[in-house]
PDB file of N, CA and C in Angstrom:
ATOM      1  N   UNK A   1     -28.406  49.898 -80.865  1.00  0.00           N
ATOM      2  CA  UNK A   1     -28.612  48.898 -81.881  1.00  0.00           C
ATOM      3  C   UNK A   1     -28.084  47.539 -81.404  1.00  0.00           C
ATOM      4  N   UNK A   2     -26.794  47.687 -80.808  1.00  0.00           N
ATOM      5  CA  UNK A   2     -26.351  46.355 -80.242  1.00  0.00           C
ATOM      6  C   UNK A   2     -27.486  45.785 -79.246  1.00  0.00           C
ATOM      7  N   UNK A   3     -28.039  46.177 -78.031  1.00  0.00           N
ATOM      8  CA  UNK A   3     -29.297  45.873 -76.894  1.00  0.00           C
ATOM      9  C   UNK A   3     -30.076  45.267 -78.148  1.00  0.00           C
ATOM     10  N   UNK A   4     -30.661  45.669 -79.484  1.00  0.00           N
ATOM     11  CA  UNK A   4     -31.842  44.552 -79.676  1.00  0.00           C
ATOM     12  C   UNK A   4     -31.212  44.045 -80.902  1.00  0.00           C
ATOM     13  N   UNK A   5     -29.591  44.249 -81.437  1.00  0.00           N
ATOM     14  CA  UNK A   5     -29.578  43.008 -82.088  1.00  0.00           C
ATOM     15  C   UNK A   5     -29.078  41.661 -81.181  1.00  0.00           C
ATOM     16  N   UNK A   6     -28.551  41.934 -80.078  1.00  0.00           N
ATOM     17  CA  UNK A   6     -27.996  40.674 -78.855  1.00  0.00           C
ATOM     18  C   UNK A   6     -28.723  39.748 -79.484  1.00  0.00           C
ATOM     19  N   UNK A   7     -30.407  39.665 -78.830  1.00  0.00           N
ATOM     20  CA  UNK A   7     -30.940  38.377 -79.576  1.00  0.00           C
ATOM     21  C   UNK A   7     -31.212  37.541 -80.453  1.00  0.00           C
ATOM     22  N   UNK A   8     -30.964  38.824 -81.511  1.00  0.00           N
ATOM     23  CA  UNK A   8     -31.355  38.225 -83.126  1.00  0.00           C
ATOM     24  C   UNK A   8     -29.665  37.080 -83.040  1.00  0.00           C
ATOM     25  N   UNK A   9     -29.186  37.652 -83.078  1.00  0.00           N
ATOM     26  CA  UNK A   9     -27.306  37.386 -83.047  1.00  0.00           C
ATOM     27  C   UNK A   9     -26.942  35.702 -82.623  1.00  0.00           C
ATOM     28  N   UNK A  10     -28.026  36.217 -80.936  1.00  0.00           N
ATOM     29  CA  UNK A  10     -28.082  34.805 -80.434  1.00  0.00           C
ATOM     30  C   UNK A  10     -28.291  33.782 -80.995  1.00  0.00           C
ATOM     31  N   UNK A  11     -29.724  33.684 -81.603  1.00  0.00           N
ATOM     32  CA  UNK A  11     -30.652  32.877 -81.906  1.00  0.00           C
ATOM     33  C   UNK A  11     -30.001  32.557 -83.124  1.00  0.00           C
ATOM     34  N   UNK A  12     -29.164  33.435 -84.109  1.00  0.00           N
ATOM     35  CA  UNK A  12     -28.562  33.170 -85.406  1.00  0.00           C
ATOM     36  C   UNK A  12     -27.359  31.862 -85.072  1.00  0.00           C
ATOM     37  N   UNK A  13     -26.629  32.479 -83.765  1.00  0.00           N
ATOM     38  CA  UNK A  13     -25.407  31.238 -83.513  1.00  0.00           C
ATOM     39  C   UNK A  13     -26.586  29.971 -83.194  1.00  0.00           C
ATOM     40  N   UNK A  14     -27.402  30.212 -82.296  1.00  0.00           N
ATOM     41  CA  UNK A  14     -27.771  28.592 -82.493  1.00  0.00           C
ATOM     42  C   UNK A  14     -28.482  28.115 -83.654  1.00  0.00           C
ATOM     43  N   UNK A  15     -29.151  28.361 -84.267  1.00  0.00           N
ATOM     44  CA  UNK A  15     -29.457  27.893 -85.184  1.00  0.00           C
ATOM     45  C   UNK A  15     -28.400  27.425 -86.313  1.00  0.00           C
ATOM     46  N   UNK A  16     -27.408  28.168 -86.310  1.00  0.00           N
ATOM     47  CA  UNK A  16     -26.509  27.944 -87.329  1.00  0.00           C
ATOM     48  C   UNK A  16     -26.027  26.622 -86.884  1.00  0.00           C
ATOM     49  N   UNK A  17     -25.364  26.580 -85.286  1.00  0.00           N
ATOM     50  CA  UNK A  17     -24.279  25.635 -85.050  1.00  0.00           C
ATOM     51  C   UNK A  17     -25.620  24.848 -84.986  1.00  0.00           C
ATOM     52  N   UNK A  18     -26.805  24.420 -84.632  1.00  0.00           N
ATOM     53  CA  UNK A  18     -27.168  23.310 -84.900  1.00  0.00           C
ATOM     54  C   UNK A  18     -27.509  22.825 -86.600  1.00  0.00           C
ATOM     55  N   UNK A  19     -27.543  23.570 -87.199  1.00  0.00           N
ATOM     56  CA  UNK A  19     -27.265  23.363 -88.736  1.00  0.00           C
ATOM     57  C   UNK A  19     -25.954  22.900 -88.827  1.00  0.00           C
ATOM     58  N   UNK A  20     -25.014  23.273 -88.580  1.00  0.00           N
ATOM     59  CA  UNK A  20     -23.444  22.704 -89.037  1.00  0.00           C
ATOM     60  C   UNK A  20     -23.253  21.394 -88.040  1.00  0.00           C
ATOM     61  N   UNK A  21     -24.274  21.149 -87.102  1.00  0.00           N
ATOM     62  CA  UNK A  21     -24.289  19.954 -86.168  1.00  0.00           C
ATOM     63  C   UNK A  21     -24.559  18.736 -87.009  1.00  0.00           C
ATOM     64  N   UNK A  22     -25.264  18.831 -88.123  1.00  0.00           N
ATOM     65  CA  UNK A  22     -26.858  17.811 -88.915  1.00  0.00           C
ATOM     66  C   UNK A  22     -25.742  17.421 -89.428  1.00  0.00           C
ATOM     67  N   UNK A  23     -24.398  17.428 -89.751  1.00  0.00           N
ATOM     68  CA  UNK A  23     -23.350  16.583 -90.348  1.00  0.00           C
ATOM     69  C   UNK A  23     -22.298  17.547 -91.254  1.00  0.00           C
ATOM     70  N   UNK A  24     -21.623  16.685 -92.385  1.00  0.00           N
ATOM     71  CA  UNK A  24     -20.655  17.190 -93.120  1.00  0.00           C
ATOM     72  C   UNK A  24     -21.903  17.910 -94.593  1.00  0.00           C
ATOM     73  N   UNK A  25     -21.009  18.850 -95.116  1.00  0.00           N
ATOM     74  CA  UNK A  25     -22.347  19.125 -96.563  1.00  0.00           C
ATOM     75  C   UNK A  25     -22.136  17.706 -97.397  1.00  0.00           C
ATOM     76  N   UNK A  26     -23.462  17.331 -97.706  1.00  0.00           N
ATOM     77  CA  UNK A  26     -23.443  16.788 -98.745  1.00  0.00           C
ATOM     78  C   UNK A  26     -24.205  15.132 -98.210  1.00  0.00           C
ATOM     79  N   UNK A  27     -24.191  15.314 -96.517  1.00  0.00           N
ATOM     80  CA  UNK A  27     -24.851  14.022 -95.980  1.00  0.00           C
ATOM     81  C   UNK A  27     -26.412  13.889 -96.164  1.00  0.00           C
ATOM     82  N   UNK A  28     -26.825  13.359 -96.342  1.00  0.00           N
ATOM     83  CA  UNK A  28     -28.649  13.120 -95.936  1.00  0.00           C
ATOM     84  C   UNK A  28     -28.942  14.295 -94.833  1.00  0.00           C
ATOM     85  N   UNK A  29     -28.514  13.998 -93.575  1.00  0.00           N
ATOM     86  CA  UNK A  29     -28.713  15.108 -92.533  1.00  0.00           C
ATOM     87  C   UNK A  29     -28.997  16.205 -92.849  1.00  0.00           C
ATOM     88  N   UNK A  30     -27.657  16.918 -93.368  1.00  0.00           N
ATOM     89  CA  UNK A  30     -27.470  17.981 -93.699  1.00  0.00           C
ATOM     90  C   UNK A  30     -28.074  18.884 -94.688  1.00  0.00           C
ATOM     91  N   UNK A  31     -28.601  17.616 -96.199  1.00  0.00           N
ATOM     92  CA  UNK A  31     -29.341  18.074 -97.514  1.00  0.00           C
ATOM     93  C   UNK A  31     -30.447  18.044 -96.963  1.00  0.00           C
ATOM     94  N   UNK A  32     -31.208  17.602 -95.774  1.00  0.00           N
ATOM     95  CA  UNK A  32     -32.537  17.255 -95.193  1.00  0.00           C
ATOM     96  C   UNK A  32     -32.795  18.458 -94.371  1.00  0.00           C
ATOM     97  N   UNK A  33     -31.558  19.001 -93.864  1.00  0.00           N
ATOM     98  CA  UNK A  33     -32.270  20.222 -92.827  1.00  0.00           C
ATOM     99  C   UNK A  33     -31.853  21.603 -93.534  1.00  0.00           C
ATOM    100  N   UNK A  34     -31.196  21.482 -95.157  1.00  0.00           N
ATOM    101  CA  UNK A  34     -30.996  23.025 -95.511  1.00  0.00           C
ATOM    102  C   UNK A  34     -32.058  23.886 -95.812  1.00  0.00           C
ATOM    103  N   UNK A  35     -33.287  23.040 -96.278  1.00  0.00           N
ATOM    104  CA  UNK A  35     -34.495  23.921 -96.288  1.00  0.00           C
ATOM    105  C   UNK A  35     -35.167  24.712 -95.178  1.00  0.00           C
ATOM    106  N   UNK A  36     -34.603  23.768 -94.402  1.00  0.00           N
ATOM    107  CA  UNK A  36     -35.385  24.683 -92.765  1.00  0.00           C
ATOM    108  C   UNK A  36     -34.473  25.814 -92.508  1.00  0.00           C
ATOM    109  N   UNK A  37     -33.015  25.009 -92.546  1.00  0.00           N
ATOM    110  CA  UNK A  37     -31.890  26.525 -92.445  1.00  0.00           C
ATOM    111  C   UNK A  37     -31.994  27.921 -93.554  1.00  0.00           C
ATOM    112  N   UNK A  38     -32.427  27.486 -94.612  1.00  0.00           N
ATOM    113  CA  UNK A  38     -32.381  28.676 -95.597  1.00  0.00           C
ATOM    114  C   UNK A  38     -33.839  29.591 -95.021  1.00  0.00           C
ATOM    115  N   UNK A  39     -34.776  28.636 -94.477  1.00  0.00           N
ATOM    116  CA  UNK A  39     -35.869  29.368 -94.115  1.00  0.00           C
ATOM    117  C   UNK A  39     -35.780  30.641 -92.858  1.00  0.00           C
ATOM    118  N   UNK A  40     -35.096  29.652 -91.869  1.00  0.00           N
ATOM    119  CA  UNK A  40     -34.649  30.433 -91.256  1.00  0.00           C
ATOM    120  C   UNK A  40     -34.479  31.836 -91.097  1.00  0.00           C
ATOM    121  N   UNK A  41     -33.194  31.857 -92.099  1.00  0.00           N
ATOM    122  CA  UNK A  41     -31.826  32.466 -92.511  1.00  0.00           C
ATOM    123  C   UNK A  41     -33.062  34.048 -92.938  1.00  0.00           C
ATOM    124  N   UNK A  42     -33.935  33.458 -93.999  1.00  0.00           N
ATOM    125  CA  UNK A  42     -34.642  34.245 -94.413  1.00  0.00           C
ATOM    126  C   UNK A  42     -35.788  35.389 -93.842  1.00  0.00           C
ATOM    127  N   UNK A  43     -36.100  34.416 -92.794  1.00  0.00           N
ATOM    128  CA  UNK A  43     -36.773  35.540 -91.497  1.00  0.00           C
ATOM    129  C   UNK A  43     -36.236  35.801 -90.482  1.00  0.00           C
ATOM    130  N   UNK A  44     -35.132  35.270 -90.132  1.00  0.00           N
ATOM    131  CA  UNK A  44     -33.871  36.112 -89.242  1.00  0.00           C
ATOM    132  C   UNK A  44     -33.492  37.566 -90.060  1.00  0.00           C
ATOM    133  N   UNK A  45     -33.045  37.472 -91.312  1.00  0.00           N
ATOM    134  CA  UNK A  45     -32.700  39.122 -91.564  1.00  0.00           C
ATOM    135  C   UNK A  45     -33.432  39.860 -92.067  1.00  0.00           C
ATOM    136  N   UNK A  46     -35.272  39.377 -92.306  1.00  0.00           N
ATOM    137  CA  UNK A  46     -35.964  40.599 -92.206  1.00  0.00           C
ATOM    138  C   UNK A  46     -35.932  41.041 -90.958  1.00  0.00           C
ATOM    139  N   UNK A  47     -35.851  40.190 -89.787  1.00  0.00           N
ATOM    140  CA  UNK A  47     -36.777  40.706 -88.154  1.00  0.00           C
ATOM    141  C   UNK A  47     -34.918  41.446 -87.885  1.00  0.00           C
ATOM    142  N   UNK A  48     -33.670  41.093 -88.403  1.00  0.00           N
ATOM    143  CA  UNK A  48     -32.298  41.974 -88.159  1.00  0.00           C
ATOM    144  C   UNK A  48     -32.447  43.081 -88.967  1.00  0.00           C
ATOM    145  N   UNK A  49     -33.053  42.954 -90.397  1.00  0.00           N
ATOM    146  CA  UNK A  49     -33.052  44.666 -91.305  1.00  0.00           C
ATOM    147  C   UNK A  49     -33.846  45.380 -90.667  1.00  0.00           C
ATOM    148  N   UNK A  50     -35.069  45.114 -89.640  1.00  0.00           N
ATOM    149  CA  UNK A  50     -35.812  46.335 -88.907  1.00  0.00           C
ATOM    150  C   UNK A  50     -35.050  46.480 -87.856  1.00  0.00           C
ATOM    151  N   UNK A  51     -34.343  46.031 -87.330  1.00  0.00           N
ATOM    152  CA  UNK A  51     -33.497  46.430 -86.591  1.00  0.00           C
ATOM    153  C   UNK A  51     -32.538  47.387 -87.405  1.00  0.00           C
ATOM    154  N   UNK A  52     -31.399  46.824 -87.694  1.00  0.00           N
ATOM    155  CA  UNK A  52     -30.864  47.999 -88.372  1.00  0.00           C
ATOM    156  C   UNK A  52     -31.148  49.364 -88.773  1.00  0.00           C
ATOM    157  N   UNK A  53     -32.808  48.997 -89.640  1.00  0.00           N
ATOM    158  CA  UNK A  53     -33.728  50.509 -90.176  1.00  0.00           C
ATOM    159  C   UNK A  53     -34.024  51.263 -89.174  1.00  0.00           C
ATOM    160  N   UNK A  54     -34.528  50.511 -87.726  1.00  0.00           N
ATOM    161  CA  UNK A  54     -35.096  51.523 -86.992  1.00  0.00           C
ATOM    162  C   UNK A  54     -33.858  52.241 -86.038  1.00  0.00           C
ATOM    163  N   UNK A  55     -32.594  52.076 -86.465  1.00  0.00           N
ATOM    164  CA  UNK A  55     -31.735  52.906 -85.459  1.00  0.00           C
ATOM    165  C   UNK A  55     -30.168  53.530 -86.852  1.00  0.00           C
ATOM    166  N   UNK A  56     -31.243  54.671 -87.374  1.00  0.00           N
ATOM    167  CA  UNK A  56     -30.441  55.589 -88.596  1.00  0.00           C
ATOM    168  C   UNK A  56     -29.451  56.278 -87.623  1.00  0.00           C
ATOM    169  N   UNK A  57     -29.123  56.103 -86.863  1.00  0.00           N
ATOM    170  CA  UNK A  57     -27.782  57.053 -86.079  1.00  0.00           C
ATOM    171  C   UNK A  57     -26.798  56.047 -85.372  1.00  0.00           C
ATOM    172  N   UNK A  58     -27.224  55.108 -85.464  1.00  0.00           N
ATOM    173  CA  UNK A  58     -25.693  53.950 -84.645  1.00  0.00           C
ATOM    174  C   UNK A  58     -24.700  54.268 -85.239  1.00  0.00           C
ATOM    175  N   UNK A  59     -23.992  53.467 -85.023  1.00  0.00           N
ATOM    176  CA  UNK A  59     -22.666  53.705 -85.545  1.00  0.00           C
ATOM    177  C   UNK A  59     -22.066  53.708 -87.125  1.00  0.00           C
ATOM    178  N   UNK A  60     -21.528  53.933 -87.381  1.00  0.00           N
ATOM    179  CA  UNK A  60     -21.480  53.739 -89.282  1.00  0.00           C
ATOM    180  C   UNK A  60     -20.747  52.667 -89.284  1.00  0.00           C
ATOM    181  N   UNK A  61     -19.886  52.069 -89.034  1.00  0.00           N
ATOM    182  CA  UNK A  61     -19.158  51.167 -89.004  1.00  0.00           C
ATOM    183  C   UNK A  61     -20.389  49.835 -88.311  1.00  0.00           C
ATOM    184  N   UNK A  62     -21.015  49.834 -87.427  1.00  0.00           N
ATOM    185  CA  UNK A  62     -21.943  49.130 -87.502  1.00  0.00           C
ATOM    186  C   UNK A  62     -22.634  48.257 -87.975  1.00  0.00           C
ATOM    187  N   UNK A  63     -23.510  50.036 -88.267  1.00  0.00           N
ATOM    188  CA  UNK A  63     -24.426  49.290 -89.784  1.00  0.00           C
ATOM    189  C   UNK A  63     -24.197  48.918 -91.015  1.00  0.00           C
ATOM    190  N   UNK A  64     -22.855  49.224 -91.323  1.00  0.00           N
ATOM    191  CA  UNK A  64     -22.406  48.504 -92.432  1.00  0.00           C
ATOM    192  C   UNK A  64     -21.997  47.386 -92.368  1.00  0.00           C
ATOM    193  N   UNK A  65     -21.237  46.721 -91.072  1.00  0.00           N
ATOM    194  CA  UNK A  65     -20.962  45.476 -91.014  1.00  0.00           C
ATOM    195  C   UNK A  65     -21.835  44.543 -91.028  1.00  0.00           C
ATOM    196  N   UNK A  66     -23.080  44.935 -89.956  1.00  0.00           N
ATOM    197  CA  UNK A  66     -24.301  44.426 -89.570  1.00  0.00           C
ATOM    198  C   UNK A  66     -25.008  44.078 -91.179  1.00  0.00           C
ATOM    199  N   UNK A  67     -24.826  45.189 -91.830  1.00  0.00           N
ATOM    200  CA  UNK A  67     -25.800  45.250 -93.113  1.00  0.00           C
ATOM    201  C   UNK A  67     -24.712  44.596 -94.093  1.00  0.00           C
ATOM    202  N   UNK A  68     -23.743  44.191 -93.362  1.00  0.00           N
ATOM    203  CA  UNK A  68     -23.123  42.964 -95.150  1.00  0.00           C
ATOM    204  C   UNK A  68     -23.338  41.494 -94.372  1.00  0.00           C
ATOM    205  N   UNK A  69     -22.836  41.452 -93.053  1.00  0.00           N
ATOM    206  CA  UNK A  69     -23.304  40.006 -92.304  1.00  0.00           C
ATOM    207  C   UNK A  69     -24.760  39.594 -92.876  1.00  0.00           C
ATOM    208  N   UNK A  70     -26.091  40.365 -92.481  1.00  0.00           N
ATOM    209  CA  UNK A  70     -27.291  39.950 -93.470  1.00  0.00           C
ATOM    210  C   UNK A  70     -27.355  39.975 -94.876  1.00  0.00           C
ATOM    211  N   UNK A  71     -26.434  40.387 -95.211  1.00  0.00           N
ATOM    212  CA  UNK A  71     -27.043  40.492 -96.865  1.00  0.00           C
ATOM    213  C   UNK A  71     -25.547  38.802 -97.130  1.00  0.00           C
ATOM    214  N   UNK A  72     -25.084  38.927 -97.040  1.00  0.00           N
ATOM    215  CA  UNK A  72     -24.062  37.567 -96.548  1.00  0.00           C
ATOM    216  C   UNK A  72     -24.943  36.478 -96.638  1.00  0.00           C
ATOM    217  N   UNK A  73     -25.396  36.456 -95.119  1.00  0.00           N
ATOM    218  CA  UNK A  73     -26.327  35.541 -95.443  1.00  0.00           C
ATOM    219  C   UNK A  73     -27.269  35.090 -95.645  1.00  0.00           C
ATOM    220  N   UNK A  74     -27.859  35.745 -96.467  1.00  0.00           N
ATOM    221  CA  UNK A  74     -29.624  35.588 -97.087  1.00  0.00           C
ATOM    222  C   UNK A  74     -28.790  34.782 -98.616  1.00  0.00           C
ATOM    223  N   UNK A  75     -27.586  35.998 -99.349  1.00  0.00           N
ATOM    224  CA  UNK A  75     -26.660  35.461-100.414  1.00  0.00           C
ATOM    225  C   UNK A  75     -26.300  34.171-100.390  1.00  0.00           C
ATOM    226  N   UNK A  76     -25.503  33.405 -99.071  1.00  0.00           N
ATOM    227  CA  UNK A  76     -25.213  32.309 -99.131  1.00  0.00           C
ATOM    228  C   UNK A  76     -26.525  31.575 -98.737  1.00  0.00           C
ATOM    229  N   UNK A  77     -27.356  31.374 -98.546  1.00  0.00           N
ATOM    230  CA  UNK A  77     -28.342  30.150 -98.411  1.00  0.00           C
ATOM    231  C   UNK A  77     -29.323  30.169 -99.829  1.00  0.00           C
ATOM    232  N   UNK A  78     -29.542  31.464-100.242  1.00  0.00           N
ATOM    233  CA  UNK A  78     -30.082  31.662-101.810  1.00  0.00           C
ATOM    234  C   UNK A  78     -29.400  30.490-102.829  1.00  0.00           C
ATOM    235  N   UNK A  79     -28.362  30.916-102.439  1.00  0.00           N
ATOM    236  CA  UNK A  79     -27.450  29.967-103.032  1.00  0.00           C
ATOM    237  C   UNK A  79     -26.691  28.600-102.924  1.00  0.00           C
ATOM    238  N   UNK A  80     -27.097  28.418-102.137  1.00  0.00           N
ATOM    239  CA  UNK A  80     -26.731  26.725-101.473  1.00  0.00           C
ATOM    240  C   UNK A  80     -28.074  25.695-101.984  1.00  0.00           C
ATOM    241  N   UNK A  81     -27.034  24.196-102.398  1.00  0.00           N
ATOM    242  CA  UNK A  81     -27.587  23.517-102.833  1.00  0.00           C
ATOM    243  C   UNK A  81     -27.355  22.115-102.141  1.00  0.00           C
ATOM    244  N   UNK A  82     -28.438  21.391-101.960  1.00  0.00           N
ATOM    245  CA  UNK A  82     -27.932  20.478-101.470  1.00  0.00           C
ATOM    246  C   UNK A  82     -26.538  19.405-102.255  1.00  0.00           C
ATOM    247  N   UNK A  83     -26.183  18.458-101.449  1.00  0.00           N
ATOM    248  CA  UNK A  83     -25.073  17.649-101.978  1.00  0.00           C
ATOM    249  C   UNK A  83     -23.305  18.111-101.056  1.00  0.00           C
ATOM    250  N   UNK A  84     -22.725  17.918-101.501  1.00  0.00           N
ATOM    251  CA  UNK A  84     -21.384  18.419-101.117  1.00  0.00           C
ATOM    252  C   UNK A  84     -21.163  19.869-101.745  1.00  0.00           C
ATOM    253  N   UNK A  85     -20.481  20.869-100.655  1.00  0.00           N
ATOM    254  CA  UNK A  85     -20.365  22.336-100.459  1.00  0.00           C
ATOM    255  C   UNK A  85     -19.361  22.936-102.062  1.00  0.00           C
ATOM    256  N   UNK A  86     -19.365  23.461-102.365  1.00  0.00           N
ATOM    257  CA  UNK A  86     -19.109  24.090-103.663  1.00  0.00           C
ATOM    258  C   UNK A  86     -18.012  25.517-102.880  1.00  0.00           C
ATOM    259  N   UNK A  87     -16.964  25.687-103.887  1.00  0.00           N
ATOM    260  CA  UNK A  87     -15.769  26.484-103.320  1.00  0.00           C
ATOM    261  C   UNK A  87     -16.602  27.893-103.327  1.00  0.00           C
ATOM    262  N   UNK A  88     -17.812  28.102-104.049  1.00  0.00           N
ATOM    263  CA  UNK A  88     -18.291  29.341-103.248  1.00  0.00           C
ATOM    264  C   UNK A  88     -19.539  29.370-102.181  1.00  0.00           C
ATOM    265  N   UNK A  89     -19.598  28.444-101.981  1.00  0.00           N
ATOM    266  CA  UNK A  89     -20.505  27.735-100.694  1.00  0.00           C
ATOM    267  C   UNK A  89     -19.237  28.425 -99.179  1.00  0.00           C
ATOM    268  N   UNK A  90     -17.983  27.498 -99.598  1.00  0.00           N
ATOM    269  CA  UNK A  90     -16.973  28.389 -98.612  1.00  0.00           C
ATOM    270  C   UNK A  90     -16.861  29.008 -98.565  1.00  0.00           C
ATOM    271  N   UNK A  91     -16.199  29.786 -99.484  1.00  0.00           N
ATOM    272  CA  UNK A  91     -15.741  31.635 -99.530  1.00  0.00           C
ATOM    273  C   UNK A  91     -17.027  32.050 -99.107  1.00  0.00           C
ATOM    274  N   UNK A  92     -18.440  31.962 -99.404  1.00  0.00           N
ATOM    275  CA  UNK A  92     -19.846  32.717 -98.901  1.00  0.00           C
ATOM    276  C   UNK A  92     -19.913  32.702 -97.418  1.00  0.00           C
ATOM    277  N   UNK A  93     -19.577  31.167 -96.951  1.00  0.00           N
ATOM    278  CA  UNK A  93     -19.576  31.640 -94.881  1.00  0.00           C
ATOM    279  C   UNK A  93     -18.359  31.919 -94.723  1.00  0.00           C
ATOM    280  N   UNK A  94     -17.236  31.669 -94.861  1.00  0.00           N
ATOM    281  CA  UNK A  94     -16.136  32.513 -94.860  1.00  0.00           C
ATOM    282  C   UNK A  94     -16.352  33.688 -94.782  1.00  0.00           C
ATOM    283  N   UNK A  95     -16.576  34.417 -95.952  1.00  0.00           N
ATOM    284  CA  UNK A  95     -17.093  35.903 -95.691  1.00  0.00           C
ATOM    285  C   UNK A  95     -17.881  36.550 -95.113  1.00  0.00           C
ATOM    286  N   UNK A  96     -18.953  35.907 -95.122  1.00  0.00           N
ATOM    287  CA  UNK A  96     -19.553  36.347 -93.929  1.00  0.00           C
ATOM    288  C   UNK A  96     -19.589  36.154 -92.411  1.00  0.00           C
ATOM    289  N   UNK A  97     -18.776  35.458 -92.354  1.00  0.00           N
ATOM    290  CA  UNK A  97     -17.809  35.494 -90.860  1.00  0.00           C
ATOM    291  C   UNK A  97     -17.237  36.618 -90.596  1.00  0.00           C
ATOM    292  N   UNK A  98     -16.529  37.004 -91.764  1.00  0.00           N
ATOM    293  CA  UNK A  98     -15.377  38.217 -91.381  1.00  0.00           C
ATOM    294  C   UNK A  98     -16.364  39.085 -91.613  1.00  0.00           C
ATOM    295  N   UNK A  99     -17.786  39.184 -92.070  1.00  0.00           N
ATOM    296  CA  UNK A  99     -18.818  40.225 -92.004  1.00  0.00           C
ATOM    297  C   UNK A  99     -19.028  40.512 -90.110  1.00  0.00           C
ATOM    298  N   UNK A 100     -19.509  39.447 -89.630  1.00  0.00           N
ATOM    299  CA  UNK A 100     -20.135  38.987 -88.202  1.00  0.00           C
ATOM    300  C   UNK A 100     -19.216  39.533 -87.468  1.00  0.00           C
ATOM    301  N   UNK A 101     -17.706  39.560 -87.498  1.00  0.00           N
ATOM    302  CA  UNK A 101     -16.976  40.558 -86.581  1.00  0.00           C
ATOM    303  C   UNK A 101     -17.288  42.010 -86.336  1.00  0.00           C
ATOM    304  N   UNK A 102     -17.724  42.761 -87.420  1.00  0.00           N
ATOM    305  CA  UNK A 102     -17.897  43.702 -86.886  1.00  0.00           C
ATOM    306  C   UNK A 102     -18.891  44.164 -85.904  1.00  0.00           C
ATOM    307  N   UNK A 103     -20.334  43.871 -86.180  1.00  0.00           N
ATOM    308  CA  UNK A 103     -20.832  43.657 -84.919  1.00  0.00           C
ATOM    309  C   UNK A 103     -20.282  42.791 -83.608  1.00  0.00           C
ATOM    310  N   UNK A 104     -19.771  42.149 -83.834  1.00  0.00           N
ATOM    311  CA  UNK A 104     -19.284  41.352 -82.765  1.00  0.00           C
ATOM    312  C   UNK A 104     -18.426  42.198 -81.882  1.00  0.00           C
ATOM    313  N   UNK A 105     -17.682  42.152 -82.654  1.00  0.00           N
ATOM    314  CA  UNK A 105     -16.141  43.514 -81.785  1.00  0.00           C
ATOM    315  C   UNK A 105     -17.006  44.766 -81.666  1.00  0.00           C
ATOM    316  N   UNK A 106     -17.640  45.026 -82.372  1.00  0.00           N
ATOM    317  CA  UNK A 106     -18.351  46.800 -82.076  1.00  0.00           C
ATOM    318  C   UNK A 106     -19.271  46.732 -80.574  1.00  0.00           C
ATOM    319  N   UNK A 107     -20.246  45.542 -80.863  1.00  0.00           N
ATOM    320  CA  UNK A 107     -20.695  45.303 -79.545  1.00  0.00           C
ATOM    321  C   UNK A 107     -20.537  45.041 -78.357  1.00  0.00           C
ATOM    322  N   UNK A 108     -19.371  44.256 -78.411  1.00  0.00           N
ATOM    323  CA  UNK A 108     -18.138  43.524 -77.370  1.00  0.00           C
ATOM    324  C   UNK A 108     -17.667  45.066 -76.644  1.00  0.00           C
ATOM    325  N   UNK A 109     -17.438  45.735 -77.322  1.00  0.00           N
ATOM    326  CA  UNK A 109     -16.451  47.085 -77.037  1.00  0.00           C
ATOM    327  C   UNK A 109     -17.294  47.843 -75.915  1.00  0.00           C
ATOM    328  N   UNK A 110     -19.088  47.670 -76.468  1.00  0.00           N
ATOM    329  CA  UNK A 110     -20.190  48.357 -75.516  1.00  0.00           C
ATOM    330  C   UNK A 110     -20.199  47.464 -74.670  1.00  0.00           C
ATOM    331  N   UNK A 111     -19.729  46.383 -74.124  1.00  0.00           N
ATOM    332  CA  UNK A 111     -20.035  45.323 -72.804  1.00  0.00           C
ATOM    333  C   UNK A 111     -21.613  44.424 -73.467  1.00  0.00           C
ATOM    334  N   UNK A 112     -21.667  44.516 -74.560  1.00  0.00           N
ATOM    335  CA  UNK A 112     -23.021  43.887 -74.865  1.00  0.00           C
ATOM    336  C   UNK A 112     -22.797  42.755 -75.745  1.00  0.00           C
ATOM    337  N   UNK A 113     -22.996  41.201 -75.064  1.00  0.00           N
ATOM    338  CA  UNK A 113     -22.374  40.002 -75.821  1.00  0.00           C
ATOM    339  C   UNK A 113     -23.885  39.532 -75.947  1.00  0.00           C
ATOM    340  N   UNK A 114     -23.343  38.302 -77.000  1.00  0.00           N
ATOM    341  CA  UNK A 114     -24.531  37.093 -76.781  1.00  0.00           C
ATOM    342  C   UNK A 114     -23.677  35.714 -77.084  1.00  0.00           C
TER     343      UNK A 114
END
């Protein structure tokens, strides 16, 4: 499961950090490119949930991390509005940060980064 989520993973850090690049929340930049980021966000974790679906024996610890990191963040961009970030705008990537470790460290452990 780690071999074909590597890329999804990848492509999620860049896209993100060039989203958190477009400025502070709440700039023109930033209210200008959340529609593309939520779009994103949104066909990144269907093309990561067939991943997940098609490998029912990985690890359990895994797929549960894997499967709260996407559901994380489909939650936080559903929910993001443009303007300046809202205290559950934080706690939402906050948490799903501490979602993203577990794949991270689970995969790290197999020698498989991105």
């Amino acid at each position: 499961m780690c071999s074909a989520l590597s890329p999804l993973f990848a492509e999620n850090d860049k896209k993100s950090n060039a989203w958190l690049a477009t400025g502070e929340p709440g700039t023109p930049a930033r209210d200008a490119a959340l529609p593309g980021y939520r779009a994103f966000i949104e066909d990144w974790a269907g093309r990561a949930q067939d991943v997940v679906n098609a490998h029912p024996d990985a690890d359990p610890f895994l797929k549960r991390t894997t499967q709260r990191f996407i559901d994380d963040r489909v939650l936080m961009v559903r929910n993001m509005r443009a303007g300046p970030s809202t205290t559950y705008d934080d706690q939402a990537w906050a948490d799903s940060m501490t979602a993203y470790e577990g794949p991270l460290t689970a995969c790290d452990s197999l020698g498989i980064k991105w």
